[in-house]
C-alpha atoms as a PDB file:
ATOM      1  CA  UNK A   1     106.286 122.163 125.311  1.00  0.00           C
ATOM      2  CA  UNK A   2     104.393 119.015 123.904  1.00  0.00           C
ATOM      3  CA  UNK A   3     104.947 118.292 120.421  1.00  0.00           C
ATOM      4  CA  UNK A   4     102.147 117.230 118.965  1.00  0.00           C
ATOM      5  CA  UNK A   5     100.211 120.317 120.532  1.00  0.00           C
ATOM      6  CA  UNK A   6     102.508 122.779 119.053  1.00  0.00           C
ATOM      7  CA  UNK A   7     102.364 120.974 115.557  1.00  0.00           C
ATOM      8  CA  UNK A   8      98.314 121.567 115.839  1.00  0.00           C
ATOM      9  CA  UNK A   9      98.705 125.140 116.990  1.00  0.00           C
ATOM     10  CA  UNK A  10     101.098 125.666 113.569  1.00  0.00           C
ATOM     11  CA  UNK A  11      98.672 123.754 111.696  1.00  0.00           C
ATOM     12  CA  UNK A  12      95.893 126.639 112.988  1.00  0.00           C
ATOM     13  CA  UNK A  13      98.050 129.289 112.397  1.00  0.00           C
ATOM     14  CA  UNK A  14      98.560 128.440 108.875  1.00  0.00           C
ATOM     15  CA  UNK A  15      94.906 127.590 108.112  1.00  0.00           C
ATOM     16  CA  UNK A  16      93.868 130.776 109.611  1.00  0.00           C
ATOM     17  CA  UNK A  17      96.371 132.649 109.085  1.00  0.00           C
ATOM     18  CA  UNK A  18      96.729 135.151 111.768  1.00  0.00           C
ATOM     19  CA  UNK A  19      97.889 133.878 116.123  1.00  0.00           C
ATOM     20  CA  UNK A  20      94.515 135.505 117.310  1.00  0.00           C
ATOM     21  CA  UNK A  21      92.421 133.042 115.075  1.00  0.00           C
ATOM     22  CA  UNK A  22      94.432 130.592 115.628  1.00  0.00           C
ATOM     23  CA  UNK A  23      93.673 131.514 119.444  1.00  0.00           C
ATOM     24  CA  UNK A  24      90.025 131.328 119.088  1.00  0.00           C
ATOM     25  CA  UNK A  25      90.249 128.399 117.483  1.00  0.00           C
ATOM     26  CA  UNK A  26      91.835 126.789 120.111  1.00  0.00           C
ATOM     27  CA  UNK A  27      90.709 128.463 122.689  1.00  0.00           C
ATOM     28  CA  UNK A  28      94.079 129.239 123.732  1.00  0.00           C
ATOM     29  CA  UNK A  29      95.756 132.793 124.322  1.00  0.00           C
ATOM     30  CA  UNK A  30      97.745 134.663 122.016  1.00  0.00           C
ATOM     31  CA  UNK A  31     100.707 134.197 123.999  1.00  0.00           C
ATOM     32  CA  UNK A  32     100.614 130.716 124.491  1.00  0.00           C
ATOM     33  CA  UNK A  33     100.043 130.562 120.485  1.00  0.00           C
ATOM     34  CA  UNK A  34     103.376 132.370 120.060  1.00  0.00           C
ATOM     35  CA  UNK A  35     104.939 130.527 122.332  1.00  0.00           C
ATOM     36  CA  UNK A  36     104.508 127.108 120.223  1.00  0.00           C
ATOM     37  CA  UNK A  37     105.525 128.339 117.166  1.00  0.00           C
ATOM     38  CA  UNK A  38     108.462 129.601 118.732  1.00  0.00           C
ATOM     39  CA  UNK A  39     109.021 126.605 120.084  1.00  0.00           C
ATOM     40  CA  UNK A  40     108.560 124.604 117.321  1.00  0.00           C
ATOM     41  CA  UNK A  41     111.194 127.106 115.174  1.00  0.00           C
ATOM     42  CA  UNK A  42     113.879 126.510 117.985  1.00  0.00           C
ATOM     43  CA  UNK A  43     113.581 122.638 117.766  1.00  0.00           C
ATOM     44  CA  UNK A  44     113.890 122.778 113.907  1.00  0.00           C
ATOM     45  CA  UNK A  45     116.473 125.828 113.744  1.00  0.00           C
ATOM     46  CA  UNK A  46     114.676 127.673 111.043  1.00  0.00           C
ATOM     47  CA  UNK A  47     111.491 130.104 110.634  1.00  0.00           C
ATOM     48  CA  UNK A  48     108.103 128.626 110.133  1.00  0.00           C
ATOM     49  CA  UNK A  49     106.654 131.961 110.050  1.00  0.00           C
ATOM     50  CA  UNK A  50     106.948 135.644 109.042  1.00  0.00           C
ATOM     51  CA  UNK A  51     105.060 137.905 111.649  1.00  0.00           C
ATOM     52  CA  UNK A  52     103.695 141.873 110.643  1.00  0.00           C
ATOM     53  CA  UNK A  53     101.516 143.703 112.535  1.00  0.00           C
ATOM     54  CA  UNK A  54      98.682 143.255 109.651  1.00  0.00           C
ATOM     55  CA  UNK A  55      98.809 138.920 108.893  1.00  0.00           C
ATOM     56  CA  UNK A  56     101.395 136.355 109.273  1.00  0.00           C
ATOM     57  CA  UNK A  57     102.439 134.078 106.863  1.00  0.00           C
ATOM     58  CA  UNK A  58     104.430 130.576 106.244  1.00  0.00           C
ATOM     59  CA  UNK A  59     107.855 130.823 104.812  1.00  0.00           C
ATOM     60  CA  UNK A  60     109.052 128.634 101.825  1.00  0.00           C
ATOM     61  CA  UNK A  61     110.348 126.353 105.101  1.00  0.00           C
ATOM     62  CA  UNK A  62     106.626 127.277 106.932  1.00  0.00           C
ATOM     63  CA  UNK A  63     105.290 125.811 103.563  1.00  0.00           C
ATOM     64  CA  UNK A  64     107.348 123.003 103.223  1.00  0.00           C
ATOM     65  CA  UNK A  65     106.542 121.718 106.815  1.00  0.00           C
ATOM     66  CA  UNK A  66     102.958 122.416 106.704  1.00  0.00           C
ATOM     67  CA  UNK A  67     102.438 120.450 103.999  1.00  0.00           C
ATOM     68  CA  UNK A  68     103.719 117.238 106.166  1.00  0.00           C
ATOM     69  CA  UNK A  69     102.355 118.388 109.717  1.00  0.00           C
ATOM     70  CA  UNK A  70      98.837 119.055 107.899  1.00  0.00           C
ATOM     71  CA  UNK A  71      99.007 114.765 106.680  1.00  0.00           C
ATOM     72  CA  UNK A  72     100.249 113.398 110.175  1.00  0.00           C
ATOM     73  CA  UNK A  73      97.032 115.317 112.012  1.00  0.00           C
ATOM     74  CA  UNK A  74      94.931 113.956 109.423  1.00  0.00           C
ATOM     75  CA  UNK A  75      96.233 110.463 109.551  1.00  0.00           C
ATOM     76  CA  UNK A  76      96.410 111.082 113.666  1.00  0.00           C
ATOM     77  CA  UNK A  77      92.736 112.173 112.923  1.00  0.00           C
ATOM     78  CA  UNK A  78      91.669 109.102 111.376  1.00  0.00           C
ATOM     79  CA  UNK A  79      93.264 106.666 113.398  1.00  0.00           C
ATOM     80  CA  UNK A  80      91.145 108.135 116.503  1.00  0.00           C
ATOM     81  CA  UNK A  81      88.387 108.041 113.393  1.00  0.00           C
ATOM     82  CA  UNK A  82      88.642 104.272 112.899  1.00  0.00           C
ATOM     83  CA  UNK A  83      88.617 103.558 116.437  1.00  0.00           C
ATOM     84  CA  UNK A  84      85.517 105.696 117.313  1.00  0.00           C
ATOM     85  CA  UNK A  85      83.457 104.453 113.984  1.00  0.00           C
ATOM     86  CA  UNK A  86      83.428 100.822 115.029  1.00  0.00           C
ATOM     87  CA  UNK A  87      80.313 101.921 117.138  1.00  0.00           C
ATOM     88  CA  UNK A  88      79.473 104.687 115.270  1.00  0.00           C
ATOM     89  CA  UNK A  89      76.299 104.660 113.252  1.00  0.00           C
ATOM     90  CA  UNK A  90      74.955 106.653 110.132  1.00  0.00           C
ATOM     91  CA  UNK A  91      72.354 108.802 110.824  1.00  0.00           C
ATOM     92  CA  UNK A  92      70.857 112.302 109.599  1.00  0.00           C
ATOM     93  CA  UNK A  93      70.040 113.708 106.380  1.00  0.00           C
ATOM     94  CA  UNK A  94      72.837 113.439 104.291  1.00  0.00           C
ATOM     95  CA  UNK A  95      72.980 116.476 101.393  1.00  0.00           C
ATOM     96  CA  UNK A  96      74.846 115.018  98.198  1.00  0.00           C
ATOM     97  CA  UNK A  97      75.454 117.460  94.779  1.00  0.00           C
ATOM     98  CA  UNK A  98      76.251 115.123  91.680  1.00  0.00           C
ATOM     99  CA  UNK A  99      77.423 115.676  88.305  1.00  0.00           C
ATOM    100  CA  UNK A 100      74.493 115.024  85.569  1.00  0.00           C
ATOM    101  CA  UNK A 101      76.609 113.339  84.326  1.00  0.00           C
ATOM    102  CA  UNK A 102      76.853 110.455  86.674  1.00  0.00           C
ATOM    103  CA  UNK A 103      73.204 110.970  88.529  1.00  0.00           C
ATOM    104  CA  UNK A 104      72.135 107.908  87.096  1.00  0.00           C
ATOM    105  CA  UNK A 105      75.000 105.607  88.724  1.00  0.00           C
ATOM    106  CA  UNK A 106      75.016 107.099  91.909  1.00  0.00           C
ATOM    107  CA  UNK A 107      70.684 106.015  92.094  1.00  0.00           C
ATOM    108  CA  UNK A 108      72.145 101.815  92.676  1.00  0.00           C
ATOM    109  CA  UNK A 109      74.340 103.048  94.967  1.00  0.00           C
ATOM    110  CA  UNK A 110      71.762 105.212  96.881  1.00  0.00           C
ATOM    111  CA  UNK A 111      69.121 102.679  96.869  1.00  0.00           C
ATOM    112  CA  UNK A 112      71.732 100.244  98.668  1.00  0.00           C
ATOM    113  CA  UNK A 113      72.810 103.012 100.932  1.00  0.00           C
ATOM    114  CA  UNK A 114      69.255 102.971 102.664  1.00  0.00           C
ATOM    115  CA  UNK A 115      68.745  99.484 102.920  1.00  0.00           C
ATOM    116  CA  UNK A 116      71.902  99.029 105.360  1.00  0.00           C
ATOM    117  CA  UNK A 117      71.211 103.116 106.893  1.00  0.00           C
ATOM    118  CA  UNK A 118      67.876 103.982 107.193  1.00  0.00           C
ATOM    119  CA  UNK A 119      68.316 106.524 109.698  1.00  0.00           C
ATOM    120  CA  UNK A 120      69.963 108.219 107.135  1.00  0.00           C
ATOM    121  CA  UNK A 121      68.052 110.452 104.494  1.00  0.00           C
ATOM    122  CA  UNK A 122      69.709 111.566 101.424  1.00  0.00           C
ATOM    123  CA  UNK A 123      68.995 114.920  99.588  1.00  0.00           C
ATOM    124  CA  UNK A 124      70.453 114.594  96.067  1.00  0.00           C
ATOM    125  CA  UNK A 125      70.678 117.809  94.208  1.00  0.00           C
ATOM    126  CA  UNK A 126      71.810 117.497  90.225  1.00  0.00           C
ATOM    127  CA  UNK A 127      73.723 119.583  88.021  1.00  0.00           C
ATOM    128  CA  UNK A 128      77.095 120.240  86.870  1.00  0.00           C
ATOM    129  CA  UNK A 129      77.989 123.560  88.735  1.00  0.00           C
ATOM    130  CA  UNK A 130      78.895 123.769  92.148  1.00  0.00           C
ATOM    131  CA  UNK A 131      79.257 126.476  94.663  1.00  0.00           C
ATOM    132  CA  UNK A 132      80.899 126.955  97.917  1.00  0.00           C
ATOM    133  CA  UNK A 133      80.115 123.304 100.070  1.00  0.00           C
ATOM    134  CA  UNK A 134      80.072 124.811 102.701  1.00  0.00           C
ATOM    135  CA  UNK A 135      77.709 128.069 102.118  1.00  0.00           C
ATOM    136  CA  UNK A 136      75.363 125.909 100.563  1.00  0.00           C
ATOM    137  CA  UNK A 137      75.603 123.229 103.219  1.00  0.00           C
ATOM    138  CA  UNK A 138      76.646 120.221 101.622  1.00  0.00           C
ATOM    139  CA  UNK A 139      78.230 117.312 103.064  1.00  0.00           C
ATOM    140  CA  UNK A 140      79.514 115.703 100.167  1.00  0.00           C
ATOM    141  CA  UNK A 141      79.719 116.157  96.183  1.00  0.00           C
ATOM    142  CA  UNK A 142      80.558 113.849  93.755  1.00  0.00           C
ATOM    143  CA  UNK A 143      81.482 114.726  90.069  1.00  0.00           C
ATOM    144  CA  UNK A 144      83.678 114.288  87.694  1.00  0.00           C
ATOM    145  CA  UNK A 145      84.717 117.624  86.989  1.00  0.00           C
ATOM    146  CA  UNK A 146      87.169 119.324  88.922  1.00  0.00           C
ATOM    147  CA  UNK A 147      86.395 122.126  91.043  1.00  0.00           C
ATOM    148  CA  UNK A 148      88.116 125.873  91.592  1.00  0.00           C
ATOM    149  CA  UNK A 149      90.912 125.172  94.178  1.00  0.00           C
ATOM    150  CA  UNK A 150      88.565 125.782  97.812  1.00  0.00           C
ATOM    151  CA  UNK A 151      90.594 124.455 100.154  1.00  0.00           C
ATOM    152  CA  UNK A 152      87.929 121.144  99.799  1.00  0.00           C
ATOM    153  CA  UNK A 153      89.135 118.123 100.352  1.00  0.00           C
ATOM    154  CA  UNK A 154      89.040 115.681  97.125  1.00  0.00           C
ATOM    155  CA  UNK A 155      89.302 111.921  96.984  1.00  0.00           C
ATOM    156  CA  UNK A 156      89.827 109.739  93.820  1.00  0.00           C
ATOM    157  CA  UNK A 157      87.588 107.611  92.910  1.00  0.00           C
ATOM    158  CA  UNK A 158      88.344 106.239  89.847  1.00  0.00           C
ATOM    159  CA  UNK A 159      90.270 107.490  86.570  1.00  0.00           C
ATOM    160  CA  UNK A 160      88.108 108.492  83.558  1.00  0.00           C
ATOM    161  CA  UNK A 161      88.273 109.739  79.945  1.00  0.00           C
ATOM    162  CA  UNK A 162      86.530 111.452  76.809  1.00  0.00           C
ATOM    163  CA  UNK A 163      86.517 109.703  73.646  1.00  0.00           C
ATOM    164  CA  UNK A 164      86.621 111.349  70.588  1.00  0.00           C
ATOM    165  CA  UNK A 165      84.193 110.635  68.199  1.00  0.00           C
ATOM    166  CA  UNK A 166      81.121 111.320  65.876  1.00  0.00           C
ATOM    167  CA  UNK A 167      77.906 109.951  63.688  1.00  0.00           C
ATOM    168  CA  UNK A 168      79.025 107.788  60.909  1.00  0.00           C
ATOM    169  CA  UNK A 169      76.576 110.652  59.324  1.00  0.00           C
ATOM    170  CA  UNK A 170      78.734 113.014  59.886  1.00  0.00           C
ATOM    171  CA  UNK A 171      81.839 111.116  57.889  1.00  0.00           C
ATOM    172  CA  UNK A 172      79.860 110.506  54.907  1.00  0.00           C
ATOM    173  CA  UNK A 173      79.863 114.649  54.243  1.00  0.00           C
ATOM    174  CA  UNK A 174      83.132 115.182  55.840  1.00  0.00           C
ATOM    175  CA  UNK A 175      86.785 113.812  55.451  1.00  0.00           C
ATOM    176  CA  UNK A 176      87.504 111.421  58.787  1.00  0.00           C
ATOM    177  CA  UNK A 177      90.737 113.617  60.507  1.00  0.00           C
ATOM    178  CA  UNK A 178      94.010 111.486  60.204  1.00  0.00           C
ATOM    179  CA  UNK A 179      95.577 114.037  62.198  1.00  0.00           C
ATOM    180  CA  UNK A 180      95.047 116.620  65.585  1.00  0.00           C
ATOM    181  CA  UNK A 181      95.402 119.511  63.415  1.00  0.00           C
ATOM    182  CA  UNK A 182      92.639 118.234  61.014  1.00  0.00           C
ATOM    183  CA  UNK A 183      90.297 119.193  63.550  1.00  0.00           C
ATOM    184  CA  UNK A 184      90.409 122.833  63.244  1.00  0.00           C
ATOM    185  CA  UNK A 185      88.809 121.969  59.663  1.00  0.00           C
ATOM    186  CA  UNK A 186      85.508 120.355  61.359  1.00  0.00           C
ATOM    187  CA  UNK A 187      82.476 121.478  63.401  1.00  0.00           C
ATOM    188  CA  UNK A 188      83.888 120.394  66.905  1.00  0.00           C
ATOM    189  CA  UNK A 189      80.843 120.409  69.119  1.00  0.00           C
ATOM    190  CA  UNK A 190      82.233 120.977  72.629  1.00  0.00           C
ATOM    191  CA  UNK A 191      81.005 121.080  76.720  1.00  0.00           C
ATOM    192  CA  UNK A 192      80.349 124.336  78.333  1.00  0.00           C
ATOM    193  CA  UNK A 193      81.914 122.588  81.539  1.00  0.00           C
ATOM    194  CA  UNK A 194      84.982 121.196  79.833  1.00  0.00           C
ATOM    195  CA  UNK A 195      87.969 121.925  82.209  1.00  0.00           C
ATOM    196  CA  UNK A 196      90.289 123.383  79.585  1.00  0.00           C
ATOM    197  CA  UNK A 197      87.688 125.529  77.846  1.00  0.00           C
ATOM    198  CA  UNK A 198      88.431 125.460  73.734  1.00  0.00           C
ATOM    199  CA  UNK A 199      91.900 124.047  73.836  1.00  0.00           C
ATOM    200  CA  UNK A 200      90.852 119.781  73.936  1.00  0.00           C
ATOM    201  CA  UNK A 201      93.862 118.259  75.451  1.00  0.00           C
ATOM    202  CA  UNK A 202      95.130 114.055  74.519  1.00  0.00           C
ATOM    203  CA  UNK A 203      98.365 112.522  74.573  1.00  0.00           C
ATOM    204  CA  UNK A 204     100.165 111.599  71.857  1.00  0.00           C
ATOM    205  CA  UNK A 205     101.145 107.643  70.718  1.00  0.00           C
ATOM    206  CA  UNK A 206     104.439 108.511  72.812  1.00  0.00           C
ATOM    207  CA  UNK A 207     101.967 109.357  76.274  1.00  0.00           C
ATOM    208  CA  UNK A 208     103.070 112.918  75.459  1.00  0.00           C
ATOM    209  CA  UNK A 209     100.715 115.909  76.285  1.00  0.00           C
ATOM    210  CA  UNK A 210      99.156 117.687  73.084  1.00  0.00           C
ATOM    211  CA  UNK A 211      96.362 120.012  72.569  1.00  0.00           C
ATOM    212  CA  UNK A 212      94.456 121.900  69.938  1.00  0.00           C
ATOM    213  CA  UNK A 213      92.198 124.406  69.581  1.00  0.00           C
ATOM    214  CA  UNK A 214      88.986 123.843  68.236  1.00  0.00           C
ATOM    215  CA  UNK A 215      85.768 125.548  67.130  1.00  0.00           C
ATOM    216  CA  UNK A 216      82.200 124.933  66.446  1.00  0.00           C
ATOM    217  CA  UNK A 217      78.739 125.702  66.102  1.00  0.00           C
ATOM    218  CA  UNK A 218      77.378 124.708  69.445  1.00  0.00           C
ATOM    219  CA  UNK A 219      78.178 125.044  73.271  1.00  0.00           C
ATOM    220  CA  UNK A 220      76.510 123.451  75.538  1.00  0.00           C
ATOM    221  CA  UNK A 221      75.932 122.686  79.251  1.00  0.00           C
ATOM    222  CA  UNK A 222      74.412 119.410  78.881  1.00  0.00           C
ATOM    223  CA  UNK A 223      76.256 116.536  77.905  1.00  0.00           C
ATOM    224  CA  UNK A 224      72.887 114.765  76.894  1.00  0.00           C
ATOM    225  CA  UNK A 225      72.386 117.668  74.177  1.00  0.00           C
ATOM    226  CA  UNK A 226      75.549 117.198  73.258  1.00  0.00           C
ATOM    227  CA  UNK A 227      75.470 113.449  72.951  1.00  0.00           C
ATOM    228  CA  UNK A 228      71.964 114.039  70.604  1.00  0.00           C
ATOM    229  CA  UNK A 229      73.601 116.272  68.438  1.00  0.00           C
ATOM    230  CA  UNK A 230      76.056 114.357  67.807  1.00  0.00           C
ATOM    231  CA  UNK A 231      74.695 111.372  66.793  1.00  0.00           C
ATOM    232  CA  UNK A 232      72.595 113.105  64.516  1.00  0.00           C
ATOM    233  CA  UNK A 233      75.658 113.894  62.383  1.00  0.00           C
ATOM    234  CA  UNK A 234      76.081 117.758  63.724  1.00  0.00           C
ATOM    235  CA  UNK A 235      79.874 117.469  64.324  1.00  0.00           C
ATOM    236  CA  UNK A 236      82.604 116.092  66.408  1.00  0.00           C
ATOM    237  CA  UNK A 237      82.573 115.944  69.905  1.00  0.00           C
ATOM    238  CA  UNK A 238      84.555 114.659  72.797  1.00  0.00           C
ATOM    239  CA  UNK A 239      82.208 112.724  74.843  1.00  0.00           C
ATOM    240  CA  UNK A 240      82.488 111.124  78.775  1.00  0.00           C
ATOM    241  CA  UNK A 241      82.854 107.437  77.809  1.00  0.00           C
ATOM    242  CA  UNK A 242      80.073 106.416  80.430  1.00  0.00           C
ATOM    243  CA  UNK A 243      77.919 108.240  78.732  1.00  0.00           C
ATOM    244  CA  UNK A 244      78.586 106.674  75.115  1.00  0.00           C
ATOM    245  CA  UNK A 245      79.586 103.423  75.692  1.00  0.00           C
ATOM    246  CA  UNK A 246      76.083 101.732  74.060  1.00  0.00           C
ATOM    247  CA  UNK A 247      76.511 103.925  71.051  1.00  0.00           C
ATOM    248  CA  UNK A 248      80.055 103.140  70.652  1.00  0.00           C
ATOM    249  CA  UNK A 249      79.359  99.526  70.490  1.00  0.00           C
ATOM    250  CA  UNK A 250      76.461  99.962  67.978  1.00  0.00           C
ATOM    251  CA  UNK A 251      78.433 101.868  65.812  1.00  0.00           C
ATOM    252  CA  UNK A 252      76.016 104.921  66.006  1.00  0.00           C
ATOM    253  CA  UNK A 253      79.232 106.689  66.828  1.00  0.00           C
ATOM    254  CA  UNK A 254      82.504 105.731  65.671  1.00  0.00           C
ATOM    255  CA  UNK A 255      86.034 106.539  67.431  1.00  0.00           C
ATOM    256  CA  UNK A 256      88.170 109.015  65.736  1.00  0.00           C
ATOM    257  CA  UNK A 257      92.466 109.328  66.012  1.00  0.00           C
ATOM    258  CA  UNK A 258      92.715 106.507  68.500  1.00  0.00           C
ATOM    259  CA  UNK A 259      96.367 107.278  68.923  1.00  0.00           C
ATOM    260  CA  UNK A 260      95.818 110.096  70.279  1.00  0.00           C
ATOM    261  CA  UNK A 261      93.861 109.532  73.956  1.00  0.00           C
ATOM    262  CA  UNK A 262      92.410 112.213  75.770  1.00  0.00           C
ATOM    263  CA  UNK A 263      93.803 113.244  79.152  1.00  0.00           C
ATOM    264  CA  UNK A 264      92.670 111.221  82.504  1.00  0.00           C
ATOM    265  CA  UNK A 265      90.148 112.795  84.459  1.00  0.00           C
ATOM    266  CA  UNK A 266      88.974 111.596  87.553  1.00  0.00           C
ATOM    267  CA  UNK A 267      85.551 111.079  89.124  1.00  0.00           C
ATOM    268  CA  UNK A 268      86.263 112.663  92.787  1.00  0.00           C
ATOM    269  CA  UNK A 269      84.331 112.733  96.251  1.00  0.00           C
ATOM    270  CA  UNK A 270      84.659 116.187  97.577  1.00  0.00           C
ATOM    271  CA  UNK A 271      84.000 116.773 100.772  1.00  0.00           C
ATOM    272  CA  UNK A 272      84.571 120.371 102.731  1.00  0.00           C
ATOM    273  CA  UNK A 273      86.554 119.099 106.210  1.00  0.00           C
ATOM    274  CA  UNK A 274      88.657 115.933 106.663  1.00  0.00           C
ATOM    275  CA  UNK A 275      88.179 116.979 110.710  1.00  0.00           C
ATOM    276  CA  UNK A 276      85.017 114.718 112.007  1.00  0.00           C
ATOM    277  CA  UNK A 277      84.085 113.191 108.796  1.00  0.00           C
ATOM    278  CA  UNK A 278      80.899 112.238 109.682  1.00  0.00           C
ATOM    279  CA  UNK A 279      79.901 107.994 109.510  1.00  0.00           C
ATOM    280  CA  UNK A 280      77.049 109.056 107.235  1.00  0.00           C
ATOM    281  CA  UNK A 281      79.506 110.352 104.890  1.00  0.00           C
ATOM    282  CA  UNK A 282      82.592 108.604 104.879  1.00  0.00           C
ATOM    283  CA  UNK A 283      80.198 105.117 104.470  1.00  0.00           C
ATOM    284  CA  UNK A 284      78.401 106.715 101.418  1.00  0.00           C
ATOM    285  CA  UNK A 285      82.026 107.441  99.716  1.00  0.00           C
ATOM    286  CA  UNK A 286      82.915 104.286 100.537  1.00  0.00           C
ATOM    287  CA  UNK A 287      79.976 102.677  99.084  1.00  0.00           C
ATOM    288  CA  UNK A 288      80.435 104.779  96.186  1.00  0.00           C
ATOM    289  CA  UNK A 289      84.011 103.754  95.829  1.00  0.00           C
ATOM    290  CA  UNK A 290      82.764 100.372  95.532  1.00  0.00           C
ATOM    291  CA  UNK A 291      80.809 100.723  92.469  1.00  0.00           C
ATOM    292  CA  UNK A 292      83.038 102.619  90.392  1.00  0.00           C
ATOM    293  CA  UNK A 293      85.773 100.225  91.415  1.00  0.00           C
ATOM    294  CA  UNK A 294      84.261  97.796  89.181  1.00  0.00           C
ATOM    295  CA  UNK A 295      83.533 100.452  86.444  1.00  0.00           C
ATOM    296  CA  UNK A 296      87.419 101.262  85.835  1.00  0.00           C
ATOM    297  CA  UNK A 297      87.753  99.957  82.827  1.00  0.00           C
ATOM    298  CA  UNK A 298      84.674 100.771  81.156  1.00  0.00           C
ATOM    299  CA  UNK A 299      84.935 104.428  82.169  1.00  0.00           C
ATOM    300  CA  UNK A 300      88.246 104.380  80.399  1.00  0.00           C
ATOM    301  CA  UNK A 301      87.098 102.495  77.801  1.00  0.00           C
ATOM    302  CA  UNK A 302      89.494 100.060  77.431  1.00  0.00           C
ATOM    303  CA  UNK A 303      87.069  97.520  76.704  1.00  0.00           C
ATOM    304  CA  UNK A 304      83.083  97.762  76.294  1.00  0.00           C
ATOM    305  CA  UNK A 305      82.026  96.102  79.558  1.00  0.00           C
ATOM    306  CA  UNK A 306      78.050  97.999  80.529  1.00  0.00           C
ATOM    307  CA  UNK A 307      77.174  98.912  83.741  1.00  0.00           C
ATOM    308  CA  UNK A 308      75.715  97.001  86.072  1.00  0.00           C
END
């Protein structure tokens, strides 16, 4: 049986996890189905698969191999992608969810987008919580939090972190932490959205991971409230770096423990199928790419460079 046809037809029966999806799928019987994967276990001596009347599902082999058949369809995928785009052009409406967060970097990036596509038009929604893409019909969403494991697919843009800090305000009432621990003393103002809820996460000066638990008088789903109350002297907060950067170089806010770093995050383009990535899309990540390319160091804030 060919190969490559029985690697898709495993790929299908993983995804969907049962032959007759897999079938209508494909638009193949349920026989031929089971013939494949049967196939495919001879050639490689081992079970891919363990069969019940009720589901099937991979074994730690199935697993294993799925993993690696799943990347060479998806780099088979966008070979035939790259060949096919070179004539391809953007059109549509193109629906885009951002972060708040990063609204305001994505508008340079938009704006350029329709100059070289205007048969595309964009519909931007904002805000930091995001459903299913695909029940709310999104093609793309771009944020820099990460999202509940969906099966989505996620590309990195560009590495990221928090910076901790507060008001000089705020220091002239209360002693400056030397320490992690000393935090559990002060009035840590923290994110609703933060990935890892109460517990703020850094590394220590020896790149080890540490964390502490912290609490406070305020939480918050807006990282502008946040970023208010804090320079007004309300507490300590761990803020985006993008979103501080001016006030960091006035000295409205001041760094605090700079041994200790917060953990990388990453600014990702999510996106619900790899399958027929549409030109409208994949040209907008790129484009996107692009711009925080030139941001990496500034949104890591290893130096104070502004946006453009």
């Amino acid at each position: 049986m060919d190969r490559l046809t029985s690697l898709e037809v495993f790929h299908r029966v993983a995804e969907t996890g049962g032959f007759s999806a897999a079938a209508r799928r494909l638009g193949m019987s349920g026989t031929a189905i089971s013939k494949h994967i049967q196939a495919l276990e001879d050639r490689l001596g081992v079970r891919l698969v363990n069969r019940t009347t009720r589901k099937v599902s991979l074994t730690e082999a199935g697993c294993a191999y799925h993993e690696r058949a799943a990347q060479i369809l998806a780099d088979l995928e966008e070979a035939d992608r790259v060949a096919g785009a070179l004539n391809a052009t953007p059109r549509g409406t193109l629906r885009l969810h951002t972060s708040v967060s990063i609204a305001r970097f994505l508008a340079p990036v938009a704006s350029e987008y329709l100059t070289l596509y205007p048969d595309v038009s964009p519909d931007l929604t904002v805000g930091d919580r995001i459903g299913d893409l695909i029940e709310e019909g999104y093609d793309l969403a771009i944020t820099v939090l990460p999202l509940p494991d969906s099966g989505a697919i996620v590309r990195r843009l560009t590495p990221w972190r928090h910076v901790l800090c507060c008001a000089p305000s705020y220091l002239a009432t209360h002693p400056a932490p030397q320490e992690l621990a000393d935090l559990t003393q002060h009035n840590c103002l923290r994110f609703a959205f933060y990935p890892f809820g109460n517990d703020w996460r850094f590394e220590d000066p020896d790149g080890k991971p540490v964390s502490i638990r912290v609490s406070g008088n305020l939480v918050t789903g807006s990282a502008e409230v946040l970023r208010l109350m804090t320079l007004a002297g309300d507490g300590i907060t761990l803020a985006a770096t993008f979103l501080v950067v001016e006030e960091l170089a006035a000295g409205t806010l001041v760094p605090l423990l700079p041994a200790h770093r917060p953990v990388e995050l990453s600014i990702n383009a999510i996106y619900p199928h790899r399958h027929h990535l549409s030109p409208k899309v994949r040209c907008f990540i790129d484009r996107v790419a692009e711009r925080f390319a030139g941001h990496r160091k500034w949104l890591a804030l290893e130096g104070t460079d502004q946006p453009e």
